[in-house]
C-alpha atoms as a PDB file:
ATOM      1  CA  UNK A   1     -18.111 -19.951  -0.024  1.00  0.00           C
ATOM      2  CA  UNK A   2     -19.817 -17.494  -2.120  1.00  0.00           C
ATOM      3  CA  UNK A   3     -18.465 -14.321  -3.498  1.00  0.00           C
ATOM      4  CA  UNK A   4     -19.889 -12.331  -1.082  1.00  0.00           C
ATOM      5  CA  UNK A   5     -17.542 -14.261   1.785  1.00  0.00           C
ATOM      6  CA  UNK A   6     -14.520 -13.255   0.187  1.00  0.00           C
ATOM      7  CA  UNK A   7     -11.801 -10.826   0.847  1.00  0.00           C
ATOM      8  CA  UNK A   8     -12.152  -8.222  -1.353  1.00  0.00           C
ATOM      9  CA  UNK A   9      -9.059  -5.371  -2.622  1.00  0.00           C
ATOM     10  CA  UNK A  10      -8.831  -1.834  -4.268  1.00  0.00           C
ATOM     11  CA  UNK A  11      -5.491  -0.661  -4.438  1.00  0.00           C
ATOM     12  CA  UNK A  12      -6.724   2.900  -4.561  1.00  0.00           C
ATOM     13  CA  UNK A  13      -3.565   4.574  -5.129  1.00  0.00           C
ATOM     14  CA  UNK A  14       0.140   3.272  -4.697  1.00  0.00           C
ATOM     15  CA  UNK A  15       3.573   5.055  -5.737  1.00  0.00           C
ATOM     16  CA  UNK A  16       5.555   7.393  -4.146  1.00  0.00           C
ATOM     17  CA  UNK A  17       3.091  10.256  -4.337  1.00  0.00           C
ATOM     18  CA  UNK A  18       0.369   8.738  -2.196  1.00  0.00           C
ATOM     19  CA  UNK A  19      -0.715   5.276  -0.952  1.00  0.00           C
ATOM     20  CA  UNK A  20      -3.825   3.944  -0.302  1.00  0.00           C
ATOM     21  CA  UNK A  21      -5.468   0.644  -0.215  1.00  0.00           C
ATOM     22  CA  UNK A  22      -9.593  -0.171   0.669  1.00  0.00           C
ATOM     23  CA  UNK A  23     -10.439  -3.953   1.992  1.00  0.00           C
ATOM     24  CA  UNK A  24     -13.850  -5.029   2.409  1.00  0.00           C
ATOM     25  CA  UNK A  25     -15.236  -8.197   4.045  1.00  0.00           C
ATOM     26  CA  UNK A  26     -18.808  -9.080   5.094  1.00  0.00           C
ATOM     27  CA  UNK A  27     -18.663  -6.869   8.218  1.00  0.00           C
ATOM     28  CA  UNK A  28     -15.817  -4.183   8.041  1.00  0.00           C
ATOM     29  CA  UNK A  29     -14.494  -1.784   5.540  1.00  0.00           C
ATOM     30  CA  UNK A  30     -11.177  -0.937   5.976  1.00  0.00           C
ATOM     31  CA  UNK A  31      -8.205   1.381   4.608  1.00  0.00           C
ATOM     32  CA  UNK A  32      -5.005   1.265   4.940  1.00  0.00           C
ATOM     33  CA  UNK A  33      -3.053   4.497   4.462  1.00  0.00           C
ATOM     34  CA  UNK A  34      -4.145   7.713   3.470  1.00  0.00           C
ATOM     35  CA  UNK A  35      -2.149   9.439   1.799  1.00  0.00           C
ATOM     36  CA  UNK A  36      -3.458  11.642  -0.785  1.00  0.00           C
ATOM     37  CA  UNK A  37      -5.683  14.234   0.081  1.00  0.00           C
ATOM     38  CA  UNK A  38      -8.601  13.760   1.144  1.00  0.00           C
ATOM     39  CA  UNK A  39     -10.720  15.304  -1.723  1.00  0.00           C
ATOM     40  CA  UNK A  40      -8.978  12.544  -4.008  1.00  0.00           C
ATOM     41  CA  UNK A  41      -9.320   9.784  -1.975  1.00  0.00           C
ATOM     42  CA  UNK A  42     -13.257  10.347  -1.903  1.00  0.00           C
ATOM     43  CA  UNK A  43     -12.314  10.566  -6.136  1.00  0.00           C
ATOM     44  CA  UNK A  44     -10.958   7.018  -5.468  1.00  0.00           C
ATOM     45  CA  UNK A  45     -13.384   5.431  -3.828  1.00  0.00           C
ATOM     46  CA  UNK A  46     -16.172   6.673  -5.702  1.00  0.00           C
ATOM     47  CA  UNK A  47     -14.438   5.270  -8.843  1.00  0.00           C
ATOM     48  CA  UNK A  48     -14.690   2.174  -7.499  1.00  0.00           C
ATOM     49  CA  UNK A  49     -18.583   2.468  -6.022  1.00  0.00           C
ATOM     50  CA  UNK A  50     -17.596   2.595  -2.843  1.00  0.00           C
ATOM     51  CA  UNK A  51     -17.993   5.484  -0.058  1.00  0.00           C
ATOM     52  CA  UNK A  52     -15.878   6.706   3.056  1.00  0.00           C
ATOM     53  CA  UNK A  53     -19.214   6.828   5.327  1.00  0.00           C
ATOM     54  CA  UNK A  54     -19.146   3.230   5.159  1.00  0.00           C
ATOM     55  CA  UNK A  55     -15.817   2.786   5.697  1.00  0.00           C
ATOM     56  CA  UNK A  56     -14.720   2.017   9.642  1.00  0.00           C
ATOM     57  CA  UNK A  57     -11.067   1.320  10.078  1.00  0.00           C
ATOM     58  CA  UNK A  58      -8.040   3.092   8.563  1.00  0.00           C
ATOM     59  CA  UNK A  59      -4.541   1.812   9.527  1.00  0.00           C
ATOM     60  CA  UNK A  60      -1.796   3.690   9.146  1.00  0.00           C
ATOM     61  CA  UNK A  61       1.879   2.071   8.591  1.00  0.00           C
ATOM     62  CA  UNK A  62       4.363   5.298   9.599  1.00  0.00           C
ATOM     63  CA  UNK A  63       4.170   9.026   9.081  1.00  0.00           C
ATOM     64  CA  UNK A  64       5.832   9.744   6.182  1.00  0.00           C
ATOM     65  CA  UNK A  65       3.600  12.103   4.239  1.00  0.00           C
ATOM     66  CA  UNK A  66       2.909   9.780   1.127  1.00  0.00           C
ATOM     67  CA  UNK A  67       0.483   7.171   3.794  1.00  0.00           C
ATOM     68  CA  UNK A  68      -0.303   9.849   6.298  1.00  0.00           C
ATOM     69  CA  UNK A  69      -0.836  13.119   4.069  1.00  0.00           C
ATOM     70  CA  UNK A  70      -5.431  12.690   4.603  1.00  0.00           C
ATOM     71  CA  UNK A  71      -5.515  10.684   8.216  1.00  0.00           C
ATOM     72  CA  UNK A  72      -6.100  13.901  10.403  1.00  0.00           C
ATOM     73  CA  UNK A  73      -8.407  15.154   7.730  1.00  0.00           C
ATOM     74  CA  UNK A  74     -10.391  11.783   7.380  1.00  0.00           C
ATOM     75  CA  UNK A  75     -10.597  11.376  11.235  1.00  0.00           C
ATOM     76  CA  UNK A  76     -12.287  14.649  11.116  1.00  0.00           C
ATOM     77  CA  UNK A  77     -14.535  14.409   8.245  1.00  0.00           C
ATOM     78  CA  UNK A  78     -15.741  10.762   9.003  1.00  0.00           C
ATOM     79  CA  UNK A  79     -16.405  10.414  12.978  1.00  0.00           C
ATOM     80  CA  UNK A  80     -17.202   6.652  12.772  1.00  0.00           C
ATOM     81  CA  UNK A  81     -13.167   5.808  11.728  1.00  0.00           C
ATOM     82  CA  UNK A  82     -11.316   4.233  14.036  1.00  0.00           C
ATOM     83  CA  UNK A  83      -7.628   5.045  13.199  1.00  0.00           C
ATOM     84  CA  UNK A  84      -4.951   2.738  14.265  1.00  0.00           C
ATOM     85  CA  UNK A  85      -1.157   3.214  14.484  1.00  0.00           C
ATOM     86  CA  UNK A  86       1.496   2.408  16.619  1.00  0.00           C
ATOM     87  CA  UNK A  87       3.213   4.725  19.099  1.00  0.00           C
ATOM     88  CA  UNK A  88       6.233   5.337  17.546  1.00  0.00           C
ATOM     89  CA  UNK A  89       3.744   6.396  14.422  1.00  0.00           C
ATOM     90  CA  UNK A  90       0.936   8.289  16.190  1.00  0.00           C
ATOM     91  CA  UNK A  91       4.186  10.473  18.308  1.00  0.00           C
ATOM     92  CA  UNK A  92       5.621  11.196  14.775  1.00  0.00           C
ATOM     93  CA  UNK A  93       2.380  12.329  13.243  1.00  0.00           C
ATOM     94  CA  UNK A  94       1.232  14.291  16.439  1.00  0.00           C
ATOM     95  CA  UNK A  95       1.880  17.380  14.544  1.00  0.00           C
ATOM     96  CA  UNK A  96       1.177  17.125  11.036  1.00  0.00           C
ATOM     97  CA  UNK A  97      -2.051  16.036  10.881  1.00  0.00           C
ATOM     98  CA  UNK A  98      -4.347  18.319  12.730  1.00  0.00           C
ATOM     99  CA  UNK A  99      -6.451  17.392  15.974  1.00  0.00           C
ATOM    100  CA  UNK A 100      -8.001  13.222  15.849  1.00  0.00           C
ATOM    101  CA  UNK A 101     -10.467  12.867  18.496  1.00  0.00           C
ATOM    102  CA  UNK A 102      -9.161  10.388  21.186  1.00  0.00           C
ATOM    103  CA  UNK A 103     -12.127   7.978  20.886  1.00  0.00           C
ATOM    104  CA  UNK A 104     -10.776   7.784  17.266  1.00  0.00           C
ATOM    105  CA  UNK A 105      -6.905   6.967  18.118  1.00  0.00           C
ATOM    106  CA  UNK A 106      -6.428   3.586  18.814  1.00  0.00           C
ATOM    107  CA  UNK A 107      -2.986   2.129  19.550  1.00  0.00           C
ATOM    108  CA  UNK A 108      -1.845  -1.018  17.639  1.00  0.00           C
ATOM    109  CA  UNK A 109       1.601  -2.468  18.656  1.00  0.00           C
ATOM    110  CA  UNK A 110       3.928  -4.342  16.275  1.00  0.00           C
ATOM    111  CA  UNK A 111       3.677  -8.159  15.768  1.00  0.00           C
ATOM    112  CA  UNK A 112       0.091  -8.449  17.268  1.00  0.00           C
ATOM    113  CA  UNK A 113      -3.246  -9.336  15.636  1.00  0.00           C
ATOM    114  CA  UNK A 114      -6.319  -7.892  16.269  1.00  0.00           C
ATOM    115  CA  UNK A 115      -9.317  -9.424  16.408  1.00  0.00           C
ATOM    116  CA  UNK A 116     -12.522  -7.351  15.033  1.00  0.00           C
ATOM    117  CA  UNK A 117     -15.454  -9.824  14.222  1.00  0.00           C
ATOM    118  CA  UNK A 118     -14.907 -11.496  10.958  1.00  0.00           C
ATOM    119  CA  UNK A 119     -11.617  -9.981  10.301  1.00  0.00           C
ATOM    120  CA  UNK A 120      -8.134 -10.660  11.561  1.00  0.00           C
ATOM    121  CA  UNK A 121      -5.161  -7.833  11.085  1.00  0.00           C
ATOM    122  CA  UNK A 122      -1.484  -9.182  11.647  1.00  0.00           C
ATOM    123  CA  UNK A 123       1.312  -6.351  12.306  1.00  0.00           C
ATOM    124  CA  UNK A 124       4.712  -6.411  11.528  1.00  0.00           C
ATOM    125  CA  UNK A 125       7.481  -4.371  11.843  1.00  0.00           C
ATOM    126  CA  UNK A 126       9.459  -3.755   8.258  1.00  0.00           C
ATOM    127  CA  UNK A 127      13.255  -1.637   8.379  1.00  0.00           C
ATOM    128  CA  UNK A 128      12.543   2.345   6.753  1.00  0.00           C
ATOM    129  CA  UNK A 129      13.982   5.680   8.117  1.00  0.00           C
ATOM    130  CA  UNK A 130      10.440   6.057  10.032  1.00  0.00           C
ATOM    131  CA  UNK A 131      10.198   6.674  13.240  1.00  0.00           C
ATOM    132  CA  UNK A 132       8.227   2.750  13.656  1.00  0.00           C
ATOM    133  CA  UNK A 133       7.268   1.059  10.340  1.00  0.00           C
ATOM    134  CA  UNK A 134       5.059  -1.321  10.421  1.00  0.00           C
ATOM    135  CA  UNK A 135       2.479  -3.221   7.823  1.00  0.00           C
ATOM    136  CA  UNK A 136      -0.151  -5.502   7.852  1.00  0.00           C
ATOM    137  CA  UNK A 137      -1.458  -8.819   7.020  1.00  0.00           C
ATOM    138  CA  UNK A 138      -5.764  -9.122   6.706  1.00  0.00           C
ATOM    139  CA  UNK A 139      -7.342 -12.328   7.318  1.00  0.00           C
ATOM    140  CA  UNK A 140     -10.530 -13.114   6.585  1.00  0.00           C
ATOM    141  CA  UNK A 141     -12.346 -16.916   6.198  1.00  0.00           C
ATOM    142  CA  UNK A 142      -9.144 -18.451   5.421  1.00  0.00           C
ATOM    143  CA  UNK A 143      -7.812 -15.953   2.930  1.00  0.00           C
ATOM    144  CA  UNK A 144      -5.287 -13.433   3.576  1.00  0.00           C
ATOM    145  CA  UNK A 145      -3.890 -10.128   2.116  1.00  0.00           C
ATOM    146  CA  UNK A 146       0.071  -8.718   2.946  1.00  0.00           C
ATOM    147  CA  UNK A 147       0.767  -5.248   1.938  1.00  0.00           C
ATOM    148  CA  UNK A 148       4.092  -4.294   2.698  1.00  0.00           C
ATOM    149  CA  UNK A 149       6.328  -1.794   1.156  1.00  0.00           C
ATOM    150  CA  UNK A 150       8.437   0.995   2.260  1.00  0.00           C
ATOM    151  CA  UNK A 151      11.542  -1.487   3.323  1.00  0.00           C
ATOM    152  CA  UNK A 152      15.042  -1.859   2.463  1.00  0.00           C
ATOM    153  CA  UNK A 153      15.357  -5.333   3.267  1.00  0.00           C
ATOM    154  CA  UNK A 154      12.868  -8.454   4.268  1.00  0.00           C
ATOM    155  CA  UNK A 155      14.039 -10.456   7.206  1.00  0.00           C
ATOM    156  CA  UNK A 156      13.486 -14.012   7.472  1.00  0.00           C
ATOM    157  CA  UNK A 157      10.944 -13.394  10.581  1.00  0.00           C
ATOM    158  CA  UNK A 158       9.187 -11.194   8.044  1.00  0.00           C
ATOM    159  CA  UNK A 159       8.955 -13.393   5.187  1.00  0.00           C
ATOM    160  CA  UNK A 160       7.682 -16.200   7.274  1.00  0.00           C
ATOM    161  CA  UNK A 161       5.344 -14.068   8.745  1.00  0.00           C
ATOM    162  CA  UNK A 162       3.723 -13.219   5.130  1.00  0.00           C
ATOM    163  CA  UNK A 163       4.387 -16.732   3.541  1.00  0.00           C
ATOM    164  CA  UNK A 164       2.013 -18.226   0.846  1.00  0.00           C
ATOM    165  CA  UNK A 165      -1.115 -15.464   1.174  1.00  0.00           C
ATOM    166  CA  UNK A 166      -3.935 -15.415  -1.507  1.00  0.00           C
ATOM    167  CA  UNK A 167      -2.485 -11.528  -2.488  1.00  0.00           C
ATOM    168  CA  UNK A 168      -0.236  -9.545  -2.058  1.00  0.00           C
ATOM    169  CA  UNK A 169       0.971  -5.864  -2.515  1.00  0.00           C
ATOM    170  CA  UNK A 170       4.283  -5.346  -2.704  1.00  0.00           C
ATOM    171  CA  UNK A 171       7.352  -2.565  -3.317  1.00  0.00           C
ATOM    172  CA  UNK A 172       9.005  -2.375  -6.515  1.00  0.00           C
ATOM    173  CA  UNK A 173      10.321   1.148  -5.999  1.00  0.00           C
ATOM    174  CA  UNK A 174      12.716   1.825  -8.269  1.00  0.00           C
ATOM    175  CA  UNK A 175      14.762   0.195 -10.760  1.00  0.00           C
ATOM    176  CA  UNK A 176      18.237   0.111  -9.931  1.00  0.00           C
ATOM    177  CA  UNK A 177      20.154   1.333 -13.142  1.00  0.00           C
ATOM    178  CA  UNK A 178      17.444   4.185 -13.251  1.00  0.00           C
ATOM    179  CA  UNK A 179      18.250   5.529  -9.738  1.00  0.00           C
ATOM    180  CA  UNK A 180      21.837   4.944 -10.480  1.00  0.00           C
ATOM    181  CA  UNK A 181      21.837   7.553 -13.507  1.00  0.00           C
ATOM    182  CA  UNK A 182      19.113   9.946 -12.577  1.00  0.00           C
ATOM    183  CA  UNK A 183      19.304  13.149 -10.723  1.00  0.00           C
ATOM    184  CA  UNK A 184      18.692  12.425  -7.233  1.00  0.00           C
ATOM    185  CA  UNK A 185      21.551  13.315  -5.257  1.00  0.00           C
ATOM    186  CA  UNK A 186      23.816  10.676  -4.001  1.00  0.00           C
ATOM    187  CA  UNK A 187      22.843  11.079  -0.518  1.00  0.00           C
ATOM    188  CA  UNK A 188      19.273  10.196  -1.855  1.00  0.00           C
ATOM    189  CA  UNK A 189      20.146   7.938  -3.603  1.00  0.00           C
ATOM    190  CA  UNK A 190      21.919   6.171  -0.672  1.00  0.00           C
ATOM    191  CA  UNK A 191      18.825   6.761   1.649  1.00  0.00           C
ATOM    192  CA  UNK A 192      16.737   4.388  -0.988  1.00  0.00           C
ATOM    193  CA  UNK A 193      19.823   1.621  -1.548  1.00  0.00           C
ATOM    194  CA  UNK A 194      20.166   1.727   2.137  1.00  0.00           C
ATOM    195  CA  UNK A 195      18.261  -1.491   4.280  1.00  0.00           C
ATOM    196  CA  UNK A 196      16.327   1.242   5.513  1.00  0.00           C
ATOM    197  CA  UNK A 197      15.271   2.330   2.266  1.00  0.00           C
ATOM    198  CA  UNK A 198      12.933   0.330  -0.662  1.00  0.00           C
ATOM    199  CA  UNK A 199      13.139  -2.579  -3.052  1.00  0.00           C
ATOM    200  CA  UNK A 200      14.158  -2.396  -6.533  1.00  0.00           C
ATOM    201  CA  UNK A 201      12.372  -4.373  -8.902  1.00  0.00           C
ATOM    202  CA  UNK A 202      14.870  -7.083  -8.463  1.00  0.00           C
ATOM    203  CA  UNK A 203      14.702  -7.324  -4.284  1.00  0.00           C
ATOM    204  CA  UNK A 204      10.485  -7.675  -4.875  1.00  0.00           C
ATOM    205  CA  UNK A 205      10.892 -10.616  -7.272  1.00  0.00           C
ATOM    206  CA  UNK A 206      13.624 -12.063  -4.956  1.00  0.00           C
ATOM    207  CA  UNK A 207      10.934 -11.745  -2.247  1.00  0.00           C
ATOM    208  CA  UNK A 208       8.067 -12.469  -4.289  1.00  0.00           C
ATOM    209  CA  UNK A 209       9.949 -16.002  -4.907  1.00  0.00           C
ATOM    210  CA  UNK A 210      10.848 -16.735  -1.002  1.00  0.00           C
ATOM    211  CA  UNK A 211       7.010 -15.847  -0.004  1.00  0.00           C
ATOM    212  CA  UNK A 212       4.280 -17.033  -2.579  1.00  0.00           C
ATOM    213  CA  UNK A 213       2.972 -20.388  -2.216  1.00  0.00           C
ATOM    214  CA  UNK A 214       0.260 -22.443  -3.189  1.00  0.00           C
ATOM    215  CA  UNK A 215      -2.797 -20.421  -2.216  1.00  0.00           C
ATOM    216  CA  UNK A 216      -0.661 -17.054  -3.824  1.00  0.00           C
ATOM    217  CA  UNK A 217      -3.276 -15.597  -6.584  1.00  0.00           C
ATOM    218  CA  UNK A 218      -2.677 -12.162  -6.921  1.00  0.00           C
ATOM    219  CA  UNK A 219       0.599 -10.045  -7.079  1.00  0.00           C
ATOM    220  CA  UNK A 220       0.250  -6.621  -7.119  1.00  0.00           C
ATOM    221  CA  UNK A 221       3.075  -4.314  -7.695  1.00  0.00           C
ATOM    222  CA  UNK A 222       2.884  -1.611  -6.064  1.00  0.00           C
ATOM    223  CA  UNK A 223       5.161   1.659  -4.902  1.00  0.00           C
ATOM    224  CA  UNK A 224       6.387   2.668  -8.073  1.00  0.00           C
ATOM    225  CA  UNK A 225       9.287   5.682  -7.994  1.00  0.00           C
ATOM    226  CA  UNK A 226       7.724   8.193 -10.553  1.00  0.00           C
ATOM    227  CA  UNK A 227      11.613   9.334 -11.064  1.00  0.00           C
ATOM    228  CA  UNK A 228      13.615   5.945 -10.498  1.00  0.00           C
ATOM    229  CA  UNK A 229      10.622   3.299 -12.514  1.00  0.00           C
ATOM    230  CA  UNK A 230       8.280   2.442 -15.544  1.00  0.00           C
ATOM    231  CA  UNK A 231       5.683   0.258 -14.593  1.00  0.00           C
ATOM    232  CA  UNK A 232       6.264  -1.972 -17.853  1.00  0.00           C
ATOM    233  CA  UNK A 233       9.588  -2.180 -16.478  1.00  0.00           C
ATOM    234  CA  UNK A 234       9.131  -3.215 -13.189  1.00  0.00           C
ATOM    235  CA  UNK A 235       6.420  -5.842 -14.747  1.00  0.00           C
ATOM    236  CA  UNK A 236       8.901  -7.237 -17.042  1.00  0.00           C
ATOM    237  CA  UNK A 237      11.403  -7.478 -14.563  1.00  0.00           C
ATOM    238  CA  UNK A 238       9.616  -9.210 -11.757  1.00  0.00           C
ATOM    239  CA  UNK A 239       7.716 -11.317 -14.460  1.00  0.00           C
ATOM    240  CA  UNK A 240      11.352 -12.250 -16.384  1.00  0.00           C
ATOM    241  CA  UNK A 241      12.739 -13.208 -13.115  1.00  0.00           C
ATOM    242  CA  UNK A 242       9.817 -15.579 -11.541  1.00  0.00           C
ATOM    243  CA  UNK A 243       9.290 -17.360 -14.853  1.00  0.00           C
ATOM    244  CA  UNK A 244      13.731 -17.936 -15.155  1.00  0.00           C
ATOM    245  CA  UNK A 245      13.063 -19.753 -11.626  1.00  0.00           C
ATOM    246  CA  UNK A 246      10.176 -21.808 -13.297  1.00  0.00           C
ATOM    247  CA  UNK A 247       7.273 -20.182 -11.571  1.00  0.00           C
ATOM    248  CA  UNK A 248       4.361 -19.746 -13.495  1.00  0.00           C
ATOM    249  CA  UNK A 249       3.933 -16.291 -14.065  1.00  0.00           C
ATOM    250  CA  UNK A 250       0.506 -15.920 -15.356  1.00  0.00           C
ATOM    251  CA  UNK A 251      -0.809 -19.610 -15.167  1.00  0.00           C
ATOM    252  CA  UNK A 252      -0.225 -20.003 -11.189  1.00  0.00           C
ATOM    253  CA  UNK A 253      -0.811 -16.431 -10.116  1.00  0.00           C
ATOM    254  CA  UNK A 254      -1.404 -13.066 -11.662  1.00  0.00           C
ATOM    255  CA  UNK A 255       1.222  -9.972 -11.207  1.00  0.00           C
ATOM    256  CA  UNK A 256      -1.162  -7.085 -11.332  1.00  0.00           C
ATOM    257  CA  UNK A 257       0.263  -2.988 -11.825  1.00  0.00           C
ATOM    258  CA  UNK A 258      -1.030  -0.294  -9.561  1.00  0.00           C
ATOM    259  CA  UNK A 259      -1.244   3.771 -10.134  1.00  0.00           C
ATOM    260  CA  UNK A 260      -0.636   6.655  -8.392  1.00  0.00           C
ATOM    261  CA  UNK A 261      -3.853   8.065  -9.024  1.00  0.00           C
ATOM    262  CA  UNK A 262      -6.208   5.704 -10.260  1.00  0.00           C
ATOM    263  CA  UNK A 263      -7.793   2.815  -8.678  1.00  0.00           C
ATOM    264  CA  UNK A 264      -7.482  -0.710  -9.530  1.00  0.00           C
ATOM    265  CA  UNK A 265     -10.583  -3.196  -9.553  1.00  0.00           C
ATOM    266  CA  UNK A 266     -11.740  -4.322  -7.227  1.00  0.00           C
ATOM    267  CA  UNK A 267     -10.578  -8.162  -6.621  1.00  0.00           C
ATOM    268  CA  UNK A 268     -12.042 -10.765  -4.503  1.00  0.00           C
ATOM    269  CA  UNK A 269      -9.218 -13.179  -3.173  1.00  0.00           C
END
């Protein structure tokens, strides 16, 4: 397989300001979540040599405004995106993000796969306060790529869903004694402890440890809380933890850090 046959990932943007990720095979280019505005998202991509005219597919994983802020604008800038969501998600953004023309919409129920040419994309339901979470799992010539974040808690279905991918991105949201003493109120701070909530850097490495196998390559950490985490914290963390469990943090697989606003490389899987 040459390079060119590969899976390739941007993590554009991740944190809790805005998410967005761009995945490129041989046929499609894809993104998943949009939300930043659009103006910086075109920033993004450009940063990485890469344009939205090319790109076909965005799939969105709920409504809340940090992955849906750009998809209305998007839909409307770029006629040739096809946006997919499920019900639950396209009722919840029907009136926040502006008029998407119906041959754009495209409905994509929970725990399927579609099928489109040389790329597979596997969704899964996850547990948030949105009105019908779900993430996805990208296939392509025997490689695969999870992103899921924006959970409280990882069932077993879930983790054997997502077991032993070439890359992953995943949630370390906040770390715990930072939420604990900062300023959110305790209601908030409830909302994000809550199953329904996010990981802490501790839940991701407890995950990262049930799901990585053999073929796992890349890590990416991803969903930072700008309030509640320091990304050399959350790296340290996840990256203390693996290696006390013997996994070989750096020699086996890579843990990679993600931005809010700036893209990462992009890596072929």
């Amino acid at each position: 397989m040459t390079m060119n046959d590969g899976l390739k990932v941007s993590v554009l943007a991740s944190g809790s300001t805005g998410n967005c990720t761009y995945i490129e095979t041989g046929q499609h280019k894809v993104l998943v979540d949009a939300g930043l505005s659009g103006k910086k998202i075109e920033g993004l991509m450009a940063s990485i040599g890469k344009s939205l005219n090319d790109v076909d597919s965005l799939f969105v994983t709920h409504e809340h405004s940090d992955h849906r802020k750009a998809v209305g604008i998007l839909a409307r800038r770029y006629p040739q995106l096809n946006v997919y969501a499920n019900k639950g998600t396209w009722d919840a953004m029907a009136n926040r993000i502006g008029e998407v023309a119906a041959d754009q919409k495209n409905l994509f129920a929970p725990d399927t796969t579609l099928s489109m040419g040389d790329l597979d994309v596997e969704s899964f339901s996850v547990s948030h306060d949105a009105a019908e979470p779900q993430f996805y799992s990208f296939h392509h010539n025997g490689k695969s790529f999870v992103i899921l974040t924006d959970t409280g808690m990882v069932s077993e279905h879930v983790e054997g869903t997502i077991k032993d991918a070439d890359g992953y991105l995943l949630e370390c949201n906040h770390d715990l004694e930072m939420l604990r003493q900062g300023s959110y109120s305790w209601p908030l701070k409830q909302r994000i402890l809550s199953d329904k909530g996010h990981l802490s850097n501790e839940d991701s490495a407890n995950v990262m440890m049930d799901v990585l196998g053999n073929h796992t390559k890349r890590i990416f950490l991803g969903h930072l809380s700008q309030e509640n985490n320091i990304k050399t914290l959350a790296h340290l963390t996840v990256a203390s933890m693996m290696a006390n469990h013997d996994y070989g943090v750096g020699h086996d697989f890579q843990l990679l850090d993600t931005d809010p606003d700036k893209a990462s490389g992009i890596v072929s899987l």
